[in-house]
N, C-alpha and C. Protein backbone atom coordinates (compact mmCIF):
# COMPACT_ATOMS: atom_id res chain seq x y z
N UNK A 1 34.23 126.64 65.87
CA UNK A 1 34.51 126.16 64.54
C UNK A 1 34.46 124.64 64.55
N UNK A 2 33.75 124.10 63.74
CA UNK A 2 33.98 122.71 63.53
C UNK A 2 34.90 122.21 62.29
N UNK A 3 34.88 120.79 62.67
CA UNK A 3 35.92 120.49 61.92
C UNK A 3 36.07 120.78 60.42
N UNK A 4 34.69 120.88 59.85
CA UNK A 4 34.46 121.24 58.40
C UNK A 4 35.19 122.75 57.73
N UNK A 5 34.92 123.60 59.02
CA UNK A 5 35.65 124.80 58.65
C UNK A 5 37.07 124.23 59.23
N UNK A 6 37.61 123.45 60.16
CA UNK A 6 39.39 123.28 59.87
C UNK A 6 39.35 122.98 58.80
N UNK A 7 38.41 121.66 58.11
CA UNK A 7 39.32 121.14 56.84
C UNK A 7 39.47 122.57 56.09
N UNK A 8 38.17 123.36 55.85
CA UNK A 8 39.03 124.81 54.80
C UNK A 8 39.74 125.54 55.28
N UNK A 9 39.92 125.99 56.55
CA UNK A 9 41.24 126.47 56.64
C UNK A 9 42.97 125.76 56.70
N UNK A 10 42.59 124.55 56.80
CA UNK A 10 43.89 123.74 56.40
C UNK A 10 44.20 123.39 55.15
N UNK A 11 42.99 124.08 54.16
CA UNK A 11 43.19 123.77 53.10
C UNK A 11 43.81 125.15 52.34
N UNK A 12 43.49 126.03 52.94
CA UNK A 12 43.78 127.84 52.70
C UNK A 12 45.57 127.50 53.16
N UNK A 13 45.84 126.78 54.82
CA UNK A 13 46.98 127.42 55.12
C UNK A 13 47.60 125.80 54.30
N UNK A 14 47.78 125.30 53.55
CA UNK A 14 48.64 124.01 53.11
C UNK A 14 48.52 124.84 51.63
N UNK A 15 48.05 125.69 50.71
CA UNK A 15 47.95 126.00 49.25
C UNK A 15 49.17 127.25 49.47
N UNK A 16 48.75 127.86 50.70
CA UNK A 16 49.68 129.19 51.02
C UNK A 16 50.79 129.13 51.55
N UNK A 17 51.44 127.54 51.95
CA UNK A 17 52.05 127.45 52.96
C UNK A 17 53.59 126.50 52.04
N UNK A 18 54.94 126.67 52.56
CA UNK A 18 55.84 125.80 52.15
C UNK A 18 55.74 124.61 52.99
N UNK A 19 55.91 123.80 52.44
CA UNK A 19 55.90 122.38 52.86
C UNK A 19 56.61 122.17 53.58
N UNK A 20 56.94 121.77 54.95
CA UNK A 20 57.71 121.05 55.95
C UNK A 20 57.23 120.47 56.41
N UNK A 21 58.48 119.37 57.21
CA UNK A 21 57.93 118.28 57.83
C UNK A 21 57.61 118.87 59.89
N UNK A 22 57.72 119.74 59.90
CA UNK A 22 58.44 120.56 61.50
C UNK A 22 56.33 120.14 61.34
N UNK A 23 55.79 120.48 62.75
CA UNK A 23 54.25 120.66 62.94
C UNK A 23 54.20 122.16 62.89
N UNK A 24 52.90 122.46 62.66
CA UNK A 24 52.70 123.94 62.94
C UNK A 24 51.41 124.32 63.65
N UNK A 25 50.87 124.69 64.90
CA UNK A 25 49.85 124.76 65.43
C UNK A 25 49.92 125.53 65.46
N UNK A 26 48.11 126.26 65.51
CA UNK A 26 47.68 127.33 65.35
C UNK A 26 46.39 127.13 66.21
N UNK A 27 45.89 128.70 66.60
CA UNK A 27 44.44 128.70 67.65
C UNK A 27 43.75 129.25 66.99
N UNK A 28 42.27 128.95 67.09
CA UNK A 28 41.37 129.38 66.63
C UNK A 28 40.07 129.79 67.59
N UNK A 29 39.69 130.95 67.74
CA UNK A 29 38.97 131.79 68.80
C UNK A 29 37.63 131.76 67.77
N UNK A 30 36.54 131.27 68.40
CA UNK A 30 35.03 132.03 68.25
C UNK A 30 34.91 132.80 69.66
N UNK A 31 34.69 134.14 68.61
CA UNK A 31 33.85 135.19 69.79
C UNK A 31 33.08 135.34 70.73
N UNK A 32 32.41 134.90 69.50
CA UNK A 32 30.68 134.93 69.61
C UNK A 32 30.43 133.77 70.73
N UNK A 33 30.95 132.72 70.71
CA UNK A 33 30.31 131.78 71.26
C UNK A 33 31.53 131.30 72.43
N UNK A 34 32.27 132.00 72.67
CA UNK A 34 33.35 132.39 73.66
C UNK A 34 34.41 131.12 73.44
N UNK A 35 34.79 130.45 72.43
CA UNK A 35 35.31 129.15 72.26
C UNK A 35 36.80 129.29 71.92
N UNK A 36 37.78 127.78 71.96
CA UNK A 36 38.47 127.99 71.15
C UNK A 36 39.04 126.50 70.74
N UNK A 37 39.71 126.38 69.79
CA UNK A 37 40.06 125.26 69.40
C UNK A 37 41.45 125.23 69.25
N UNK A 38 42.37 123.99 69.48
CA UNK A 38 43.73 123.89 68.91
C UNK A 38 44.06 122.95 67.95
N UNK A 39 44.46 123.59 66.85
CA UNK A 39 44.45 123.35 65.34
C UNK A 39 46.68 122.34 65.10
N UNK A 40 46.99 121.26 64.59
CA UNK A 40 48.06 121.64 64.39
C UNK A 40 47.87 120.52 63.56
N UNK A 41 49.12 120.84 62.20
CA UNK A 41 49.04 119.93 61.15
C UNK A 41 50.98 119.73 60.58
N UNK A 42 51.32 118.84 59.89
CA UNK A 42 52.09 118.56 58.89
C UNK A 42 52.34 117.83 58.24
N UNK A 43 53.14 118.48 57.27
CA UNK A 43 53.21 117.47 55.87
C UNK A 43 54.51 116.21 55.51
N UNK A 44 54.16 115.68 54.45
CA UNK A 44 55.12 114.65 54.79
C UNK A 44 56.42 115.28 54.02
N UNK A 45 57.38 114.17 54.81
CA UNK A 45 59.08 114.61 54.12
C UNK A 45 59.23 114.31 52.73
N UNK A 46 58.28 113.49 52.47
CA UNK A 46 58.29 112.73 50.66
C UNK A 46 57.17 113.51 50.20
N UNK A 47 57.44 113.28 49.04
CA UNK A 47 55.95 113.47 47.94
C UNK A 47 55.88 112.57 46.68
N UNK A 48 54.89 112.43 46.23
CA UNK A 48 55.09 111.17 45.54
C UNK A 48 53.65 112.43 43.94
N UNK A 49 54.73 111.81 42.88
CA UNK A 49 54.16 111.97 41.77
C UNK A 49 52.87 111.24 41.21
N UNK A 50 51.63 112.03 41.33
CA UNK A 50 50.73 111.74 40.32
C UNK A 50 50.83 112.29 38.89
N UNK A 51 49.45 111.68 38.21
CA UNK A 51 49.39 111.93 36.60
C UNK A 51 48.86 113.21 36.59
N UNK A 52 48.61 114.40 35.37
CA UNK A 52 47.72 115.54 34.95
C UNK A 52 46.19 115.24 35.29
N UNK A 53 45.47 115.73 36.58
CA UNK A 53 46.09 117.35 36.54
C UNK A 53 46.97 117.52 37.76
N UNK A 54 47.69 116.68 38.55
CA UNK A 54 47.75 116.76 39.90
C UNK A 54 49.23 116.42 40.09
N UNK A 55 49.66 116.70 38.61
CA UNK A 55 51.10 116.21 38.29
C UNK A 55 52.17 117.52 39.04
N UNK A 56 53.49 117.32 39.21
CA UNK A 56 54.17 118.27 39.84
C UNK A 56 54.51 118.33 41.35
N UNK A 57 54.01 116.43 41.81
CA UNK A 57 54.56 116.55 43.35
C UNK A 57 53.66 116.91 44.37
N UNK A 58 52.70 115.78 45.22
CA UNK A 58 51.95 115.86 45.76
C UNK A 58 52.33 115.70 47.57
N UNK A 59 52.34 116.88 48.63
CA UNK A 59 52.60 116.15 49.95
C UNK A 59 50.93 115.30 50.29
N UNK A 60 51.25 114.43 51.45
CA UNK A 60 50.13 114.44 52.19
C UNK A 60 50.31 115.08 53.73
N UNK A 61 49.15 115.62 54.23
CA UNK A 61 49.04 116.40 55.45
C UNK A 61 48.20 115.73 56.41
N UNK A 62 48.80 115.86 57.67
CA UNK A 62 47.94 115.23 58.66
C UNK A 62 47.68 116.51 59.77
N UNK A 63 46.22 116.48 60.33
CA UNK A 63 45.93 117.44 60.80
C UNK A 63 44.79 116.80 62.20
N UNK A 64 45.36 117.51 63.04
CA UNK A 64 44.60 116.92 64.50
C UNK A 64 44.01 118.25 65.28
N UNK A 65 43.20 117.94 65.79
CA UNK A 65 42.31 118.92 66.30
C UNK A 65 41.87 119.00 67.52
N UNK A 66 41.69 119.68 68.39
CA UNK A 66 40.87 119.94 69.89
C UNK A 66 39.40 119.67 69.66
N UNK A 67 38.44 119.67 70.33
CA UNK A 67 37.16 120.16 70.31
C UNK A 67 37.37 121.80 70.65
N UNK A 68 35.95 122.27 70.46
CA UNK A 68 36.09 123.65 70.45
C UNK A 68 34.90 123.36 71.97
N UNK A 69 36.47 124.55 72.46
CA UNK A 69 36.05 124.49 74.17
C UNK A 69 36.14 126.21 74.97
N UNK A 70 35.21 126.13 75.35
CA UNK A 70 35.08 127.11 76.71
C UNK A 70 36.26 127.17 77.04
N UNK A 71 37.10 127.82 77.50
CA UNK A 71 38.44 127.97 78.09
C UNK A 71 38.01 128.23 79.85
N UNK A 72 38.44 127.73 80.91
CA UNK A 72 37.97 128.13 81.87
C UNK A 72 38.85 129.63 82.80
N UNK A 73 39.22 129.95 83.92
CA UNK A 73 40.15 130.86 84.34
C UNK A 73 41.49 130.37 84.38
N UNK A 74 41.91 130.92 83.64
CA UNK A 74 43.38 130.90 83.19
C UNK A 74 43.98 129.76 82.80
N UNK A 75 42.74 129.60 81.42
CA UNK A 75 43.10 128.03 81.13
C UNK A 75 43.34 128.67 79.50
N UNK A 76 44.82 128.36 79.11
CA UNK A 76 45.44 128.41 77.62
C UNK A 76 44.79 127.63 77.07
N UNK A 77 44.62 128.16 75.36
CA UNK A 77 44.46 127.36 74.36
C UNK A 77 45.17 125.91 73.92
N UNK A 78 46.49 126.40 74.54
CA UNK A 78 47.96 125.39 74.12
C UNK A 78 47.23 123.93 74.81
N UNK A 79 46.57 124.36 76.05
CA UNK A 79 46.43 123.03 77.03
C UNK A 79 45.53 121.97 76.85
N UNK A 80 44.34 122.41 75.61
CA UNK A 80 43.32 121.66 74.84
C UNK A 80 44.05 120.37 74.24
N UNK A 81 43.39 119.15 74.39
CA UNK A 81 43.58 118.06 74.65
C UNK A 81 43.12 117.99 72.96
N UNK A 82 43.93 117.13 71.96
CA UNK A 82 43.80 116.67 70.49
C UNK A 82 43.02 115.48 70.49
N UNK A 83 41.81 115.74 69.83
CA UNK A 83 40.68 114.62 70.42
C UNK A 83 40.55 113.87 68.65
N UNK A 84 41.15 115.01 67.37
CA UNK A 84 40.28 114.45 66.81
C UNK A 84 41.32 114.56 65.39
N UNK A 85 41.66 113.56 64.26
CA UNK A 85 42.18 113.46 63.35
C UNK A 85 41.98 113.33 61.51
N UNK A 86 42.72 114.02 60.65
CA UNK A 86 41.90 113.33 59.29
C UNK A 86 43.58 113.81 58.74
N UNK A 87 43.41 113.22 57.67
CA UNK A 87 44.84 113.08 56.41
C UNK A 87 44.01 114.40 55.22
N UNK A 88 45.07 115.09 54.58
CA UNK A 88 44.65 115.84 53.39
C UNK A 88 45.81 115.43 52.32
N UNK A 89 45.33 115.79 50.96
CA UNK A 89 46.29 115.70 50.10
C UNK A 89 46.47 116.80 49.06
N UNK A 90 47.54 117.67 48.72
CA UNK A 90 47.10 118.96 48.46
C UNK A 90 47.00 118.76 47.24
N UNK A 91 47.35 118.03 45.74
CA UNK A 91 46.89 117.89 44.92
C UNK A 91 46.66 115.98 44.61
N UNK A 92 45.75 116.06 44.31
CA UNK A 92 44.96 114.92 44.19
C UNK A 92 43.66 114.48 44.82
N UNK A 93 43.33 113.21 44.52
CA UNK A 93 42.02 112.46 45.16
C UNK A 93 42.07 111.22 45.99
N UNK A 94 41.78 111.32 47.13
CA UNK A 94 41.78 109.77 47.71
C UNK A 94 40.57 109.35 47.58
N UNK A 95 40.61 108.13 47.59
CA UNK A 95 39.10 106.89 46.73
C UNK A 95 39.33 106.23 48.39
N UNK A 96 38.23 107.29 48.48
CA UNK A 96 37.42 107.03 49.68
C UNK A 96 35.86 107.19 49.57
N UNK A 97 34.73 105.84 49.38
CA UNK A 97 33.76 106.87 49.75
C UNK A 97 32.95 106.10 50.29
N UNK A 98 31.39 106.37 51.08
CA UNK A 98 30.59 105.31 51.88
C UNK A 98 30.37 103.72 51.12
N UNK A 99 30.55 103.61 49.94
CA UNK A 99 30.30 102.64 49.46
C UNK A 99 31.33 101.79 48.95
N UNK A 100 32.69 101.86 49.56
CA UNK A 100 33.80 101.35 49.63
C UNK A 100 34.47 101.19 50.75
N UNK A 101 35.28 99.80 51.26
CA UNK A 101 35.97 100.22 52.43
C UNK A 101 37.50 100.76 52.32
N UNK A 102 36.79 101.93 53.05
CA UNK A 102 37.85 103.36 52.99
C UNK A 102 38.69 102.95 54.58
N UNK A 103 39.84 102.59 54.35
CA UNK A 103 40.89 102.51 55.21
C UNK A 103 42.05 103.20 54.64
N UNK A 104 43.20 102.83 55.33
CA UNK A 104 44.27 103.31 55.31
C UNK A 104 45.52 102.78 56.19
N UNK A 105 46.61 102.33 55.66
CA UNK A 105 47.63 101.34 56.24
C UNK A 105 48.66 102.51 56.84
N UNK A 106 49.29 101.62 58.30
CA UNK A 106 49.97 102.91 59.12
C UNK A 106 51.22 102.02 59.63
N UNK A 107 52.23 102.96 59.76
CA UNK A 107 53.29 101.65 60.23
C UNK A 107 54.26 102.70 61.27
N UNK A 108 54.01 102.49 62.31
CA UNK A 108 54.79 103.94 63.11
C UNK A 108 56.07 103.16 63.73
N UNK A 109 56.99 103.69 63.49
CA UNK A 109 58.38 103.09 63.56
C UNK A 109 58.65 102.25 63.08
N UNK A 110 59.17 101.07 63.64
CA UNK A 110 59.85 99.90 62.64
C UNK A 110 58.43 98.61 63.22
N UNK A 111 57.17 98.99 64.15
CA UNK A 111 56.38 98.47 64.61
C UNK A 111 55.51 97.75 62.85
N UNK A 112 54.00 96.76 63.51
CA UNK A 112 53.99 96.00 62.44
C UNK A 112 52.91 97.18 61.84
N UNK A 113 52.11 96.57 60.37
CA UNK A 113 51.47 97.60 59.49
C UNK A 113 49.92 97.66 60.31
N UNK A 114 49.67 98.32 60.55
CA UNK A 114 47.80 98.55 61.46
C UNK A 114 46.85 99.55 60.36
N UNK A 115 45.47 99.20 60.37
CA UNK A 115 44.62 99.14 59.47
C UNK A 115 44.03 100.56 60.06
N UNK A 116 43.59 101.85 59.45
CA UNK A 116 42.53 102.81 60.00
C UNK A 116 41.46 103.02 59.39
N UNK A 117 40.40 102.60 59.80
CA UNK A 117 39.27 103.08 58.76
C UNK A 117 39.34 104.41 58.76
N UNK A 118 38.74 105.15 57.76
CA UNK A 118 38.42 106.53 57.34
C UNK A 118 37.25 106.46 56.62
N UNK A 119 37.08 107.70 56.96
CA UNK A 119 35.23 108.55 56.10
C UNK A 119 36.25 109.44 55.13
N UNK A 120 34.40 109.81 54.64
CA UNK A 120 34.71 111.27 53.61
C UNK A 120 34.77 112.61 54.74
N UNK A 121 35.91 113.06 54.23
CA UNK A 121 35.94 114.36 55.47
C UNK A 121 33.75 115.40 55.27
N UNK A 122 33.57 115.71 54.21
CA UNK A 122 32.33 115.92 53.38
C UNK A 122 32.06 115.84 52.02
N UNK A 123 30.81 115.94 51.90
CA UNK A 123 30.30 115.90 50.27
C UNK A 123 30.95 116.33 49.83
N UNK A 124 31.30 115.84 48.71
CA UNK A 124 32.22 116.57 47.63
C UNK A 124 33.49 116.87 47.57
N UNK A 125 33.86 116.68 48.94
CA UNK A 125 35.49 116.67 48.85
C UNK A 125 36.38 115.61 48.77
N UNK A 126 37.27 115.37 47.75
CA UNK A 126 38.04 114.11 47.67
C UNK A 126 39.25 114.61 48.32
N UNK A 127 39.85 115.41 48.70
CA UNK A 127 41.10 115.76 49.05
C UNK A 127 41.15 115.31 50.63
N UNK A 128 40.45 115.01 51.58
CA UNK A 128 40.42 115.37 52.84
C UNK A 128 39.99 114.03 53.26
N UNK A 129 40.46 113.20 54.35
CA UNK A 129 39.57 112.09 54.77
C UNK A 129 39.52 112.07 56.25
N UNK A 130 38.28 111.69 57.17
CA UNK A 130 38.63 111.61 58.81
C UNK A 130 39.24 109.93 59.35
N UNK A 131 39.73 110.25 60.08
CA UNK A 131 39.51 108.68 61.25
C UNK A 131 38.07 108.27 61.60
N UNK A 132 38.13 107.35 61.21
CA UNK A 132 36.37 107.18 61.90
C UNK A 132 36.74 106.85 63.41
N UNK A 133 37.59 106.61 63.70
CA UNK A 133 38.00 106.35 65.49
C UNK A 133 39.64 107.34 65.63
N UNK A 134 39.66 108.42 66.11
CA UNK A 134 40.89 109.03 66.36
C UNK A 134 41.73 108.53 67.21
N UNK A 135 41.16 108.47 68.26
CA UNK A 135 41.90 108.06 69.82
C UNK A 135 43.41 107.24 69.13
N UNK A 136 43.42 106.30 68.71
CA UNK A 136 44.53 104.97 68.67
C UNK A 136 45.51 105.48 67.91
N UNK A 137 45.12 106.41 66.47
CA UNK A 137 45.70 106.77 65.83
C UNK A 137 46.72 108.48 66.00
N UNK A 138 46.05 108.86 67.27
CA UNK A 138 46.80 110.00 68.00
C UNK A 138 47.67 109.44 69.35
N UNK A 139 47.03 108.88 69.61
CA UNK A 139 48.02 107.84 70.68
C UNK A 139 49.19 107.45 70.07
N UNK A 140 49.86 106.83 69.06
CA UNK A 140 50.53 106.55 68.45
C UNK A 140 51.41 107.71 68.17
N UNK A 141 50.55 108.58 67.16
CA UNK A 141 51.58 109.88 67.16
C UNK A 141 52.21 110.57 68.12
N UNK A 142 51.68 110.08 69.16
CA UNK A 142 52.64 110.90 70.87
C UNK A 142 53.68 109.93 71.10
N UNK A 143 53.35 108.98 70.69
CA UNK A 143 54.48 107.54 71.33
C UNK A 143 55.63 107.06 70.24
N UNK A 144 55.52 107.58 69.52
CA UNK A 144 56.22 107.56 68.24
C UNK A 144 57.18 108.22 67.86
N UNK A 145 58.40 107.92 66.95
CA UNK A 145 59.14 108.98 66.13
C UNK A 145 59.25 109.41 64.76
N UNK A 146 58.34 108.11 64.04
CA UNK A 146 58.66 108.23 62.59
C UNK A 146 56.56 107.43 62.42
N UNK A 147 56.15 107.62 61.00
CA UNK A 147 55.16 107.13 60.37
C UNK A 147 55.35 107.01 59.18
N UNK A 148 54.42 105.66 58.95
CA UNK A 148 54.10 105.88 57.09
C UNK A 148 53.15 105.29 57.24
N UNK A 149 52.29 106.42 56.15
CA UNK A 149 51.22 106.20 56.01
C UNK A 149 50.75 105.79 54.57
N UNK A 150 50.22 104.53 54.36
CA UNK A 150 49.41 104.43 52.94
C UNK A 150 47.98 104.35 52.25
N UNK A 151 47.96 105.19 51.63
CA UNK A 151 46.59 105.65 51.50
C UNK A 151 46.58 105.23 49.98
N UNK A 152 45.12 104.82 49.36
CA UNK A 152 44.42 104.97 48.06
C UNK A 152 43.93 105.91 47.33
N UNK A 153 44.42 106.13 45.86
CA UNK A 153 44.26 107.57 45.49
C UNK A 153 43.47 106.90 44.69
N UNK A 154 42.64 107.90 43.86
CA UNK A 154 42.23 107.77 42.46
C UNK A 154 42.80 107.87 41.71
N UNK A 155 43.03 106.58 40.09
CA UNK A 155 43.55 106.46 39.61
C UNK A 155 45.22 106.52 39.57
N UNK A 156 45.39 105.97 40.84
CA UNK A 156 47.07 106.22 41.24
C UNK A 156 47.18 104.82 42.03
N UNK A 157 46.38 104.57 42.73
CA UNK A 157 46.44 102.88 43.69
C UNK A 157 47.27 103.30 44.91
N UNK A 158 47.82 103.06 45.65
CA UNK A 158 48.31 102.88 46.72
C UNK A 158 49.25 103.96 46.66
N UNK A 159 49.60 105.01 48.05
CA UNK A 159 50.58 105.62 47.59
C UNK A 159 51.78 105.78 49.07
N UNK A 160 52.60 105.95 49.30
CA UNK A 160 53.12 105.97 51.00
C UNK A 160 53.93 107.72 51.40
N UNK A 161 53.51 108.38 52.39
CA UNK A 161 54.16 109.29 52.70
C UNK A 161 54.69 108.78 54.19
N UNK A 162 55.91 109.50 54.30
CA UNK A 162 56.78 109.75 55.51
C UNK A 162 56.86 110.96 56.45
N UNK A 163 56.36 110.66 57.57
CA UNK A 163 56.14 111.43 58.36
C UNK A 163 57.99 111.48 60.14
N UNK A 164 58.28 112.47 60.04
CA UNK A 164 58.91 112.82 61.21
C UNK A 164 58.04 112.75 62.41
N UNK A 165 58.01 112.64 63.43
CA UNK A 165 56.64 112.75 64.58
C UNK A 165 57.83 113.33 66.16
N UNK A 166 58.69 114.02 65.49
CA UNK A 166 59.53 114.77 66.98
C UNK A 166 58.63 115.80 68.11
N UNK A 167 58.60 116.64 66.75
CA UNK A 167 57.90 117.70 67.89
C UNK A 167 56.60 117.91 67.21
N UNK A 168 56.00 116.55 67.50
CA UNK A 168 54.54 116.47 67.72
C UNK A 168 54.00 117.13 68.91
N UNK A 169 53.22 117.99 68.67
CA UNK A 169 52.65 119.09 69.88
C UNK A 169 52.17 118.70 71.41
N UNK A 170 52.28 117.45 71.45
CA UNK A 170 51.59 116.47 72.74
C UNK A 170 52.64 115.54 73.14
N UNK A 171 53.78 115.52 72.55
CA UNK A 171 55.13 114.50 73.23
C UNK A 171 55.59 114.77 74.65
């Protein structure tokens, strides 16, 4: 599975799912191609109000990913190394796109504010954005206890969610 199918299934399990701040990882097996990936995401402790149609309390979700790997002999899914990161927002739009610079402001603990660029996760989707460089920005989440993250919405401007980072799956 690549990341395009996580973003829709993180988008299936965040519509179906109650909001907490706890992580929740999950595995994902191809058969066919003998693989597997380790999936884990959560949402923030805040939510912050947009306008109609997206009115009613918006989290943002952060979701990190394995590559999808061969497992070798008696090698767990759990033990796949989180190579790869993007932010979702379950109702609304982030104004992100190639012809703008699409960043995003991060402040992990009481440390100073650091800049992430981001892409469009794909065509057509405004809800979803990647790291264009993961590494620094998952590094952090292991070394960390708390985040905020501020991101640019459409027609909303700047917005900040709060993230817990305890039992981040790699601490």
């Amino acid at each position: 599975m690549n990341l395009k199918h996580g973003i829709l299934l993180l988008s299936m399990i965040a519509s179906c799912s109650a909001f907490a701040s706890s992580w929740k990882v999950s595995y994902q097996n191809d058969d066919m191609r003998g693989t597997s990936q380790k999936l884990a995401y959560a949402t923030s402790d805040n939510l912050v109000n947009f306008e109609f149609p997206y009115n009613g309390g918006s989290h943002l979700g952060i979701m990190v990913a394995s590559a999808n790997t061969k497992l070798g002999e008696g090698e767990k899914p759990d033990s796949l190394p989180i190579i790869r990161a993007m932010l979702f927002i379950d109702k609304g739009q982030f104004q992100c796109n190639p012809y703008n610079d699409c960043h995003i402001s991060v402040k992990f603990d009481n440390g100073e504010i650091q800049s992430f660029p981001m892409e469009e996760a794909s065509a057509g989707r405004a809800d979803a954005i990647l790291f264009s460089d993961s590494e620094e920005f998952i590094n952090n989440l292991k070394n960390h206890k708390t985040v905020i993250i501020e991101a640019e919405f459409y027609r909303a401007g700047r917005k900040q969610f709060k993230f817990n980072l305890d039992d981040f799956p790699e601490h």
